[in-house]
C-alpha atoms as a PDB file:
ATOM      1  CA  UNK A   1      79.902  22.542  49.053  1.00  0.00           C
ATOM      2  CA  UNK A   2      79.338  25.818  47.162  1.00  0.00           C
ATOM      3  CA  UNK A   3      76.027  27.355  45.700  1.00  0.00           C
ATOM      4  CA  UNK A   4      75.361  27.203  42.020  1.00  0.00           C
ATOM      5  CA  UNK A   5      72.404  30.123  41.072  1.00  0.00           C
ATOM      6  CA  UNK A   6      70.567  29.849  38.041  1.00  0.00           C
ATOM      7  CA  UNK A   7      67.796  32.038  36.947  1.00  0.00           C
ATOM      8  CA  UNK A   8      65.245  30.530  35.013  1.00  0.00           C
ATOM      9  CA  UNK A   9      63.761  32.934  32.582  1.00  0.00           C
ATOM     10  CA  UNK A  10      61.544  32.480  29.614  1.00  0.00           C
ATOM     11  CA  UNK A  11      61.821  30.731  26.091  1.00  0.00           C
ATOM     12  CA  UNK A  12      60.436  31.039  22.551  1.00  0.00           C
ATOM     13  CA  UNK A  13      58.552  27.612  21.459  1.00  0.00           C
ATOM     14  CA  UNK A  14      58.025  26.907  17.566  1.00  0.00           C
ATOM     15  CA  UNK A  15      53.894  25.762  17.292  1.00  0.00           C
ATOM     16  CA  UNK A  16      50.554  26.706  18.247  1.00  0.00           C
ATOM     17  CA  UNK A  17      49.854  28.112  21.979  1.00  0.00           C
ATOM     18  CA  UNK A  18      47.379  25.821  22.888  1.00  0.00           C
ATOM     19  CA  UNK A  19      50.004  22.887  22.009  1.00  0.00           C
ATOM     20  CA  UNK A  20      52.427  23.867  25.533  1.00  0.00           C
ATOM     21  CA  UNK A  21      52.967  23.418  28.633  1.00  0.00           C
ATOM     22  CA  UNK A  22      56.456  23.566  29.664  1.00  0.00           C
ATOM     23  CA  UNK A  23      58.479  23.741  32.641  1.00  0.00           C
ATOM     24  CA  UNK A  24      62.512  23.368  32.767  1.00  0.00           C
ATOM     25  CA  UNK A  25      64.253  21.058  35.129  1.00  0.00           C
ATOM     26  CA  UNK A  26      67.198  21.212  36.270  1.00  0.00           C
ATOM     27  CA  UNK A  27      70.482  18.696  37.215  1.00  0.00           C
ATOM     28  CA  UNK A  28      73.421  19.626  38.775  1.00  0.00           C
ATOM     29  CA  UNK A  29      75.562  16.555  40.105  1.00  0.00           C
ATOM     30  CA  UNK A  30      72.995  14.898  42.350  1.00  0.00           C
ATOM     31  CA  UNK A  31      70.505  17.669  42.624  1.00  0.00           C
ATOM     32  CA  UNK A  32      67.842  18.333  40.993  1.00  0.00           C
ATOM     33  CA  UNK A  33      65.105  21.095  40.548  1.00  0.00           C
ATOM     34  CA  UNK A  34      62.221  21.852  38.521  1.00  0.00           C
ATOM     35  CA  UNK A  35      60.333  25.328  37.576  1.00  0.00           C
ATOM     36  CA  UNK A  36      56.216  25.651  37.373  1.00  0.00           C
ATOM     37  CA  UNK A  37      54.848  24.616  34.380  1.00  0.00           C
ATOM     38  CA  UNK A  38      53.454  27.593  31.914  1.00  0.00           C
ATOM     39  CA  UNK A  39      50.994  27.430  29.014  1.00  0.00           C
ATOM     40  CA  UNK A  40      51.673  28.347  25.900  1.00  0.00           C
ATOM     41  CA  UNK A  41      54.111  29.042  23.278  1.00  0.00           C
ATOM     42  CA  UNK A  42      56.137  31.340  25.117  1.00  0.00           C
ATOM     43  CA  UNK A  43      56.566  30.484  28.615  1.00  0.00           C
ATOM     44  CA  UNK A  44      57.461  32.632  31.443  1.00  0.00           C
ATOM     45  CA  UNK A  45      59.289  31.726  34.465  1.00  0.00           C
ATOM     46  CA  UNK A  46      61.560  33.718  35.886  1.00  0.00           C
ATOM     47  CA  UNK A  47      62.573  31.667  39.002  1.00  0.00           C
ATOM     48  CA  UNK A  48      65.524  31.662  40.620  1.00  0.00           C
ATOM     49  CA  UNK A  49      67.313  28.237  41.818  1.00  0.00           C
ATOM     50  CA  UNK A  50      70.089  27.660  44.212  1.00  0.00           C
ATOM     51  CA  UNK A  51      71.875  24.480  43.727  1.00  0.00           C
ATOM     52  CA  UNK A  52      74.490  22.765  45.877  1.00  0.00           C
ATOM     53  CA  UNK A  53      77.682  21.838  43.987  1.00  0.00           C
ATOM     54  CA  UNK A  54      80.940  20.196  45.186  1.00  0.00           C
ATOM     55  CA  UNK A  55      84.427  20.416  43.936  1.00  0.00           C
ATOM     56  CA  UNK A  56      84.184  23.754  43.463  1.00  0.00           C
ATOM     57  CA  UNK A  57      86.866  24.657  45.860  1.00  0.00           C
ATOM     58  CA  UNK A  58      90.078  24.014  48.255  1.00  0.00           C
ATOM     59  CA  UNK A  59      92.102  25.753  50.450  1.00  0.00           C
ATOM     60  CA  UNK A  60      95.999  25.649  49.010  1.00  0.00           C
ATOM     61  CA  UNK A  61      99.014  26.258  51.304  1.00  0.00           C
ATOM     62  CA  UNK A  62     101.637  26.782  48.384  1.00  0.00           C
ATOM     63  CA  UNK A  63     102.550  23.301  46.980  1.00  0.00           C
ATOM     64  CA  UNK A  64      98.876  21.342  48.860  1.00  0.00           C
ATOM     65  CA  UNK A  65      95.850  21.334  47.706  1.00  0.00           C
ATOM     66  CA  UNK A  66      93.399  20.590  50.524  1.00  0.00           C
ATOM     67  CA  UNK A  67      90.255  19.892  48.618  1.00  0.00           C
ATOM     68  CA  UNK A  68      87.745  17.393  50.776  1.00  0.00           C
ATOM     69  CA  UNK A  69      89.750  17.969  53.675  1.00  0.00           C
ATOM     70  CA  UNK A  70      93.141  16.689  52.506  1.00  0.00           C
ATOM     71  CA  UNK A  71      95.732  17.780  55.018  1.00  0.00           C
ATOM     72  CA  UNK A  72      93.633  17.653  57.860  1.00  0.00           C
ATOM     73  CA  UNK A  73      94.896  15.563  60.518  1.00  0.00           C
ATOM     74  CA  UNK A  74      91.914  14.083  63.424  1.00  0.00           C
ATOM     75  CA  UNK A  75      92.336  12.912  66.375  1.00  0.00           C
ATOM     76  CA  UNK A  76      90.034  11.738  69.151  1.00  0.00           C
ATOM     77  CA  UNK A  77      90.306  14.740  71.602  1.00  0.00           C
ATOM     78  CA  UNK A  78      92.212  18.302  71.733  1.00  0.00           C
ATOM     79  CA  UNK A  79      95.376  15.962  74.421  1.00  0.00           C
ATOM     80  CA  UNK A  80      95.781  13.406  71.658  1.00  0.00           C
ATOM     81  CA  UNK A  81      98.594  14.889  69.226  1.00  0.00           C
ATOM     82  CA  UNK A  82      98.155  13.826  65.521  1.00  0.00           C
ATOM     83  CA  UNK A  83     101.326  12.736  63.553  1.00  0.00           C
ATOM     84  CA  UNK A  84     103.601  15.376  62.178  1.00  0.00           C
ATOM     85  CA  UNK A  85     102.380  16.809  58.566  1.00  0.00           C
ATOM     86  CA  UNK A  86     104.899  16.148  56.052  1.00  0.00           C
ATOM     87  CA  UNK A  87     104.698  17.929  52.580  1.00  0.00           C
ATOM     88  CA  UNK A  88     102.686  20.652  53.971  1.00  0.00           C
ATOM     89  CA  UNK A  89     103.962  24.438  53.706  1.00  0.00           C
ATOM     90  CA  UNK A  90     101.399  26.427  55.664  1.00  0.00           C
ATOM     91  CA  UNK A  91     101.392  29.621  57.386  1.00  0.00           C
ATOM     92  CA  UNK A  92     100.062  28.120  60.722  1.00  0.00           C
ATOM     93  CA  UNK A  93      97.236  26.040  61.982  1.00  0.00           C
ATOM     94  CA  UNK A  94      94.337  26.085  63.710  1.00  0.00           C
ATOM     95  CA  UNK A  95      93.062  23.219  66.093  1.00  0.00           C
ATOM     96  CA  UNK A  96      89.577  22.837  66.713  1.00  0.00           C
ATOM     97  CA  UNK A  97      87.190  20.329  67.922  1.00  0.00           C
ATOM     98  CA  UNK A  98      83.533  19.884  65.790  1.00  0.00           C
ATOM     99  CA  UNK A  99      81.046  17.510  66.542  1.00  0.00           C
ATOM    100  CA  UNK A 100      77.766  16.678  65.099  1.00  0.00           C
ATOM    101  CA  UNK A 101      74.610  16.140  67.007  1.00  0.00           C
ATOM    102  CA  UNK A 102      71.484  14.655  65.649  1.00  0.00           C
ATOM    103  CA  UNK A 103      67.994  15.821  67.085  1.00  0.00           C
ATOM    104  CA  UNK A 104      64.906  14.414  68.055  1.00  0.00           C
ATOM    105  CA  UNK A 105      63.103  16.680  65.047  1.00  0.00           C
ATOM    106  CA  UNK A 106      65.349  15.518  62.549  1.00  0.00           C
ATOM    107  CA  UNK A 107      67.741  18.824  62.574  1.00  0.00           C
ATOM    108  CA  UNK A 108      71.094  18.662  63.343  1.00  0.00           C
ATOM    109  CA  UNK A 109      73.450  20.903  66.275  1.00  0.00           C
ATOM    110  CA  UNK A 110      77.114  21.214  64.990  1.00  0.00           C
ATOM    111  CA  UNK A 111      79.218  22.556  67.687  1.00  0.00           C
ATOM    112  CA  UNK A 112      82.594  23.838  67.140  1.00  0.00           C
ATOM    113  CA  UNK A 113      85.205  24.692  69.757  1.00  0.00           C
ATOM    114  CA  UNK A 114      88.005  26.564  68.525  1.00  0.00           C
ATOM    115  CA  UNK A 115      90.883  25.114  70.878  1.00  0.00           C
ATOM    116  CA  UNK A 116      93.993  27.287  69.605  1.00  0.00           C
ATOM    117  CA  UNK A 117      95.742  28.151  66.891  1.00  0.00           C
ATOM    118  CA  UNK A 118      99.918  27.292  66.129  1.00  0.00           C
ATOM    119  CA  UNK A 119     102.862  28.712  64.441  1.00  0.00           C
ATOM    120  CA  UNK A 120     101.102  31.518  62.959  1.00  0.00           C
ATOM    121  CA  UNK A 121     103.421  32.890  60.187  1.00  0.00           C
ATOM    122  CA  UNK A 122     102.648  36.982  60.387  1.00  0.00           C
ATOM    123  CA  UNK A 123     105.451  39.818  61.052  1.00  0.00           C
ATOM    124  CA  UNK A 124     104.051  42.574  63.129  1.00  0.00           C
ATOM    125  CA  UNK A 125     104.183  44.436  65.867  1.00  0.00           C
ATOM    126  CA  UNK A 126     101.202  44.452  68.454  1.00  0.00           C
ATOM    127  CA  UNK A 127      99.773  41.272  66.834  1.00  0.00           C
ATOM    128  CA  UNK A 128      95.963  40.200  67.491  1.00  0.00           C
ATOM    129  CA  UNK A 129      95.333  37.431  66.414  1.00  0.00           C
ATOM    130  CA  UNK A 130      91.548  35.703  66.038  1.00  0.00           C
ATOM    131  CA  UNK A 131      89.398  32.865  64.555  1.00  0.00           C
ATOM    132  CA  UNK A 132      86.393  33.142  62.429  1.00  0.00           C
ATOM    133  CA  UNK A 133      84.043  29.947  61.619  1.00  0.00           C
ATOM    134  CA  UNK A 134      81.815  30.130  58.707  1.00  0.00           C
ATOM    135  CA  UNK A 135      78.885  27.582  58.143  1.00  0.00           C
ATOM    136  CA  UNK A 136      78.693  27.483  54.177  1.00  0.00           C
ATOM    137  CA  UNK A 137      75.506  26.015  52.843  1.00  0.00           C
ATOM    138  CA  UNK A 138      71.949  25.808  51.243  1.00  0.00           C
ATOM    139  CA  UNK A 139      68.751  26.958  53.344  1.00  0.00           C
ATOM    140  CA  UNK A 140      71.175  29.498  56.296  1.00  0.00           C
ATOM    141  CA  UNK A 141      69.390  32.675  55.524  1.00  0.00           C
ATOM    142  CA  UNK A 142      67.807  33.082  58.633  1.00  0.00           C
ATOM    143  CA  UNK A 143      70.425  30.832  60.577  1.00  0.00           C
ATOM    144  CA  UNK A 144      73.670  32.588  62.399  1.00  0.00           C
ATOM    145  CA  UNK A 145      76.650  31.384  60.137  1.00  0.00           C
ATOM    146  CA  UNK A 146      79.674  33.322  61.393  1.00  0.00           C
ATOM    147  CA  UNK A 147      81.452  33.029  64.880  1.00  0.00           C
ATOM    148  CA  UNK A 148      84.579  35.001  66.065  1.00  0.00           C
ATOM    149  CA  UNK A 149      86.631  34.031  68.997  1.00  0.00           C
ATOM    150  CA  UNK A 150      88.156  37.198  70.600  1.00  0.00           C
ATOM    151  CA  UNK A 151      91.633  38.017  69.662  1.00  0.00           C
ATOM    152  CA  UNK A 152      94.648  37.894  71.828  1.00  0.00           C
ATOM    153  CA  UNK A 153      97.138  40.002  72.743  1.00  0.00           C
ATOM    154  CA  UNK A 154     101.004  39.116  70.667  1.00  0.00           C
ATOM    155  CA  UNK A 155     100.940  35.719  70.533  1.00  0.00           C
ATOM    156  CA  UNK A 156     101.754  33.685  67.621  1.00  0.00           C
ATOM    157  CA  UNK A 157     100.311  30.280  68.990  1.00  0.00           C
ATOM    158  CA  UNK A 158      96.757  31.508  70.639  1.00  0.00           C
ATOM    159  CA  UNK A 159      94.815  29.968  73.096  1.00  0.00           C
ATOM    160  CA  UNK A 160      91.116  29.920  72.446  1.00  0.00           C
ATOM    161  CA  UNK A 161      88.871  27.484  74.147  1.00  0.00           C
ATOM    162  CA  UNK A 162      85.783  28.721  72.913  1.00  0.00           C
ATOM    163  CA  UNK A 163      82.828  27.447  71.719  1.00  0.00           C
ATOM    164  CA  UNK A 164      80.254  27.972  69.314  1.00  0.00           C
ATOM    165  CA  UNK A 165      76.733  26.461  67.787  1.00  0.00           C
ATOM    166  CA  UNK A 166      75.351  26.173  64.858  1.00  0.00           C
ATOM    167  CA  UNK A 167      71.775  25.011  63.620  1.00  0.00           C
ATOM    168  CA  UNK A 168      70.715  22.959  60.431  1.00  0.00           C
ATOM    169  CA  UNK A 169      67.314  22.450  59.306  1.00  0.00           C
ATOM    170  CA  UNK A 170      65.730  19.301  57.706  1.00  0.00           C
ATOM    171  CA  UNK A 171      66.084  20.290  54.454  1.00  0.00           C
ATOM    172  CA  UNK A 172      69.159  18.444  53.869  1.00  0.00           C
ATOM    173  CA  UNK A 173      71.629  16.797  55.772  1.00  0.00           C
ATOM    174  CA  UNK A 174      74.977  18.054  57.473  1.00  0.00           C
ATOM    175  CA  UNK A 175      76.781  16.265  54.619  1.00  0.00           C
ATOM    176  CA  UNK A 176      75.575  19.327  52.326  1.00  0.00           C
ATOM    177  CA  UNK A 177      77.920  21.804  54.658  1.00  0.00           C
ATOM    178  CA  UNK A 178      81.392  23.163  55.161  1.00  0.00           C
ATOM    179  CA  UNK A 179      82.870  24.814  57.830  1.00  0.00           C
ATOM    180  CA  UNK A 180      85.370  27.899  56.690  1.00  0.00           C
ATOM    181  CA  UNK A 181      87.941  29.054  58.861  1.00  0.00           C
ATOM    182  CA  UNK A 182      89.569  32.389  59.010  1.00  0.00           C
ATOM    183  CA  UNK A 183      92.409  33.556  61.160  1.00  0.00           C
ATOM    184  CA  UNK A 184      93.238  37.546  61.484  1.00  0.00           C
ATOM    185  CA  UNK A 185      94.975  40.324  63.018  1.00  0.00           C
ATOM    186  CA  UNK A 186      92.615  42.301  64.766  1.00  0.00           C
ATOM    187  CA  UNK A 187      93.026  46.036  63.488  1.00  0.00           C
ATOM    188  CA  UNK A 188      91.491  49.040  65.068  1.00  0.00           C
ATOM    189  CA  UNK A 189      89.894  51.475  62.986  1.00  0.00           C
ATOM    190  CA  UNK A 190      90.418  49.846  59.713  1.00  0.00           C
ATOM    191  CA  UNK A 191      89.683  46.488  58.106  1.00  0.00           C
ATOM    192  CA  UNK A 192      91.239  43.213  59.582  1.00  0.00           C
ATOM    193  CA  UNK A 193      93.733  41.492  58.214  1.00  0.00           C
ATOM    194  CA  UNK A 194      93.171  37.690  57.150  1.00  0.00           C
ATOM    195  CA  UNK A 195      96.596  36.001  58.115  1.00  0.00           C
ATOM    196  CA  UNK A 196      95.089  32.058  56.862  1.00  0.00           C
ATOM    197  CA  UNK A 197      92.293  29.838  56.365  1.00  0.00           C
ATOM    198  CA  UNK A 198      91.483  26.676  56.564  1.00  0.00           C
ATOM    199  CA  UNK A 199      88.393  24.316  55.160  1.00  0.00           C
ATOM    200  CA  UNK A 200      86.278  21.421  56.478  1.00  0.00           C
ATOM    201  CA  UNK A 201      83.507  19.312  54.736  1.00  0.00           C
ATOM    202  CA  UNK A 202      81.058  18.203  57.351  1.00  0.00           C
ATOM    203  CA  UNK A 203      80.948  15.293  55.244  1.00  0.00           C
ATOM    204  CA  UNK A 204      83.884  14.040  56.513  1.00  0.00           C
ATOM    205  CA  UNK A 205      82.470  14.686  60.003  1.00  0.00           C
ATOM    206  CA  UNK A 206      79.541  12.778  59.750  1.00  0.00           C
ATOM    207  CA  UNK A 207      80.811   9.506  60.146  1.00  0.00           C
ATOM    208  CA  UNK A 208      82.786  10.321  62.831  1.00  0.00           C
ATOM    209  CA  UNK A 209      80.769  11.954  64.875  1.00  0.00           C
ATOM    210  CA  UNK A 210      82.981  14.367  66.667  1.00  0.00           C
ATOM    211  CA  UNK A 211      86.488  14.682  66.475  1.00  0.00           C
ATOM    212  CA  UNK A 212      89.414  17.397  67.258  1.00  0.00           C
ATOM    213  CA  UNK A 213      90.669  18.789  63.228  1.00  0.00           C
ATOM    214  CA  UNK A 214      94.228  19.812  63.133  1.00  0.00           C
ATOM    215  CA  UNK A 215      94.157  21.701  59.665  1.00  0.00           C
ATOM    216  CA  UNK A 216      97.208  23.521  58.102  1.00  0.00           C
ATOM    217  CA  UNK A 217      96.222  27.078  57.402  1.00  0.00           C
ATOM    218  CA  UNK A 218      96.217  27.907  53.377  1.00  0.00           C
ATOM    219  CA  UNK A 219      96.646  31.851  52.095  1.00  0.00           C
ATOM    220  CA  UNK A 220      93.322  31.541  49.942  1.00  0.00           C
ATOM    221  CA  UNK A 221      90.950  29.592  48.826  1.00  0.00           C
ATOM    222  CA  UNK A 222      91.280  28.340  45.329  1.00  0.00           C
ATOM    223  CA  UNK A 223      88.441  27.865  42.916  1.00  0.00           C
ATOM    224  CA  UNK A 224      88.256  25.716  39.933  1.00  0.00           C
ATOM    225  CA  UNK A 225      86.560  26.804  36.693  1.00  0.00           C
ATOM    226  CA  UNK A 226      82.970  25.485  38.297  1.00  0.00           C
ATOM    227  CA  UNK A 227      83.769  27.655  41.210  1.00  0.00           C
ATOM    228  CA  UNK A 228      84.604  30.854  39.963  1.00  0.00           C
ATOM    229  CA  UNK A 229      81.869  30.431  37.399  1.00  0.00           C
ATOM    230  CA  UNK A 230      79.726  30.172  40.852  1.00  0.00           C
ATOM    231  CA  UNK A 231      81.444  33.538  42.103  1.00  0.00           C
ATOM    232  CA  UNK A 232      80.838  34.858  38.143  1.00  0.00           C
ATOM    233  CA  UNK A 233      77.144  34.244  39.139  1.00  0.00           C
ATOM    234  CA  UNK A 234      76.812  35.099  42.792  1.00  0.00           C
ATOM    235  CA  UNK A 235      78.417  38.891  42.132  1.00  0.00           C
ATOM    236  CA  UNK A 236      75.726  40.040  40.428  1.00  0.00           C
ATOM    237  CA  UNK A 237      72.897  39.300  42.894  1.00  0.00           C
ATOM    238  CA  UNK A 238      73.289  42.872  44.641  1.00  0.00           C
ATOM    239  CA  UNK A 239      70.246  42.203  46.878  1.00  0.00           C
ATOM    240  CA  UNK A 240      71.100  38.783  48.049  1.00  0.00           C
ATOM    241  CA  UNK A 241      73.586  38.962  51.724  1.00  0.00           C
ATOM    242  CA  UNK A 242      74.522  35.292  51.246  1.00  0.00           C
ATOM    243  CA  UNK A 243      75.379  35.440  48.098  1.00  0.00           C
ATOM    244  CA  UNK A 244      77.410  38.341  48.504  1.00  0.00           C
ATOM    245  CA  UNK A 245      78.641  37.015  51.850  1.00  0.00           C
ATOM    246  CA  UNK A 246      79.611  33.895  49.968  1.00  0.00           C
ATOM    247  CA  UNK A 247      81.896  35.829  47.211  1.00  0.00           C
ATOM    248  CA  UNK A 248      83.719  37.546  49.759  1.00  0.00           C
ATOM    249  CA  UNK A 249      84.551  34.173  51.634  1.00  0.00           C
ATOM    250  CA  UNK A 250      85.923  32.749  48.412  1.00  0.00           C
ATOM    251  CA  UNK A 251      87.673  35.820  47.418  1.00  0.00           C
ATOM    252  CA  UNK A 252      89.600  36.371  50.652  1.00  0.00           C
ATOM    253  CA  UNK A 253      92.926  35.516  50.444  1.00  0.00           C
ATOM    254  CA  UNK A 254      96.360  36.239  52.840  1.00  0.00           C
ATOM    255  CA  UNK A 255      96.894  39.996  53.316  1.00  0.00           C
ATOM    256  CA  UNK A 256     100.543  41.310  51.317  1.00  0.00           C
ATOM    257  CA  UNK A 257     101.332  43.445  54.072  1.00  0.00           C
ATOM    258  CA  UNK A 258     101.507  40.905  56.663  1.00  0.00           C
ATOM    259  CA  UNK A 259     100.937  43.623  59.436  1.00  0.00           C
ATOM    260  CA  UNK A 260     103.223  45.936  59.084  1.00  0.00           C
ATOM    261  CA  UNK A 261     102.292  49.370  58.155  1.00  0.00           C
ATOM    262  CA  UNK A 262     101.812  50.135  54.648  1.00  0.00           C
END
């Protein structure tokens, strides 16, 4: 799931004032929204929409696309050992258990434990390795959407065991989510360094209720033409921290340097 934004400005209508009263609706996929309506023969709006829209993105170790979740192996529990990927050239993977939880009011609890991560492909010295989970989404501006495990000390297959929360609303259902998942070398004093990442739809969680995700870490995220029309759109709203939070998600991609000083 990524955000679509539209801004709904004015128009210029052909006939007498007293003739109108317009308002502009609006279909993306299977949502749909609609503005105010406005008398006359040149209605204002100027209302701003944000629309959910799939297929706009996958995570792609070199030669696999993992749109939807493709490549991601599930098992029952963090002990039970999913078959062996073949096809897949990633730089690592991260293991980590989600599971959904309905409640009472109608909102939902997703809880994610981040088990470990495996085989992480990075040549450094003094490597740090950590996880980030990002809850992507409508209706999450006033909802915590980033964890961060704390990093460990030169390993190249982490152990984690942490676990994290997030909250949904009743505005729409966990289907209308994705969970984003970042691995990096921790860096003091300067930026960190993103070493893979990794997506899941919560849609393919819902059925199953919980489950332990094996997933194949990719070194970006790659964005169709919908997509980066969405990141085209989402740049220029200066004052918005999701949106901008959003573009930088989708924009990440494996650092060159892998670790080593520049």
């Amino acid at each position: 799931m990524s955000l679509l934004c539209v801004g709904v400005k004015k128009a210029k209508l052909d006939g007498p004032q007293e003739k109108f009263n317009t308002y502009v609706s609006l279909k993306v996929q299977n949502v749909k929204s609609t503005t105010i309506a406005v008398r006359g023969n040149l209605p204002s709006w100027e209302q701003d929409f944000m629309l959910g829209v799939e297929c706009c993105n996958s995570v792609a170790p070199e030669k696999l696309l993992l749109h939807g979740g493709k490549g991601v192996r599930y098992t029952l529990n963090e002990d039970t050992l999913p078959e062996k990927a073949s096809g897949v050239e990633a730089v690592g993977e991260v293991v980590m258990h989600v599971e959904v939880l309905p409640q009472p009011n109608g909102e939902h609890k997703v809880t994610v434990k981040v088990v470990s991560a495996n085989d992480l492909k990075w040549q450094t010295q003094g490597f740090r390795p950590f996880v980030e989970v990002f809850l992507i989404g409508p209706h999450l501006s006033d909802k915590k959407r980033k964890f961060a495990t704390k990093s460990k000390n030169n390993t190249w297959s982490p152990k984690f065991s942490e676990s994290f929360q997030y909250a949904l609303g009743t505005e729409v259902g966990p289907e209308s989510y994705e969970l984003q998942v970042c691995v990096k070398d921790y860096c003091f004093a300067r930026e960190d360094r993103t070493v893979g990442m990794a997506l899941i739809q919560m849609k393919d969680m819902v059925s199953r209720g919980s489950a332990t995700c094996w997933m194949p870490l990719g070194k970006r995220v790659h964005m169709d033409e919908t997509g980066l029309t969405v990141l085209r759109i989402l740049s220029q709203r200066n004052n918005d921290d999701v949106a901008k939070e959003f573009v930088k998600l989708k924009s990440d991609q494996r650092s060159t340097e892998e670790g080593r000083a520049s």
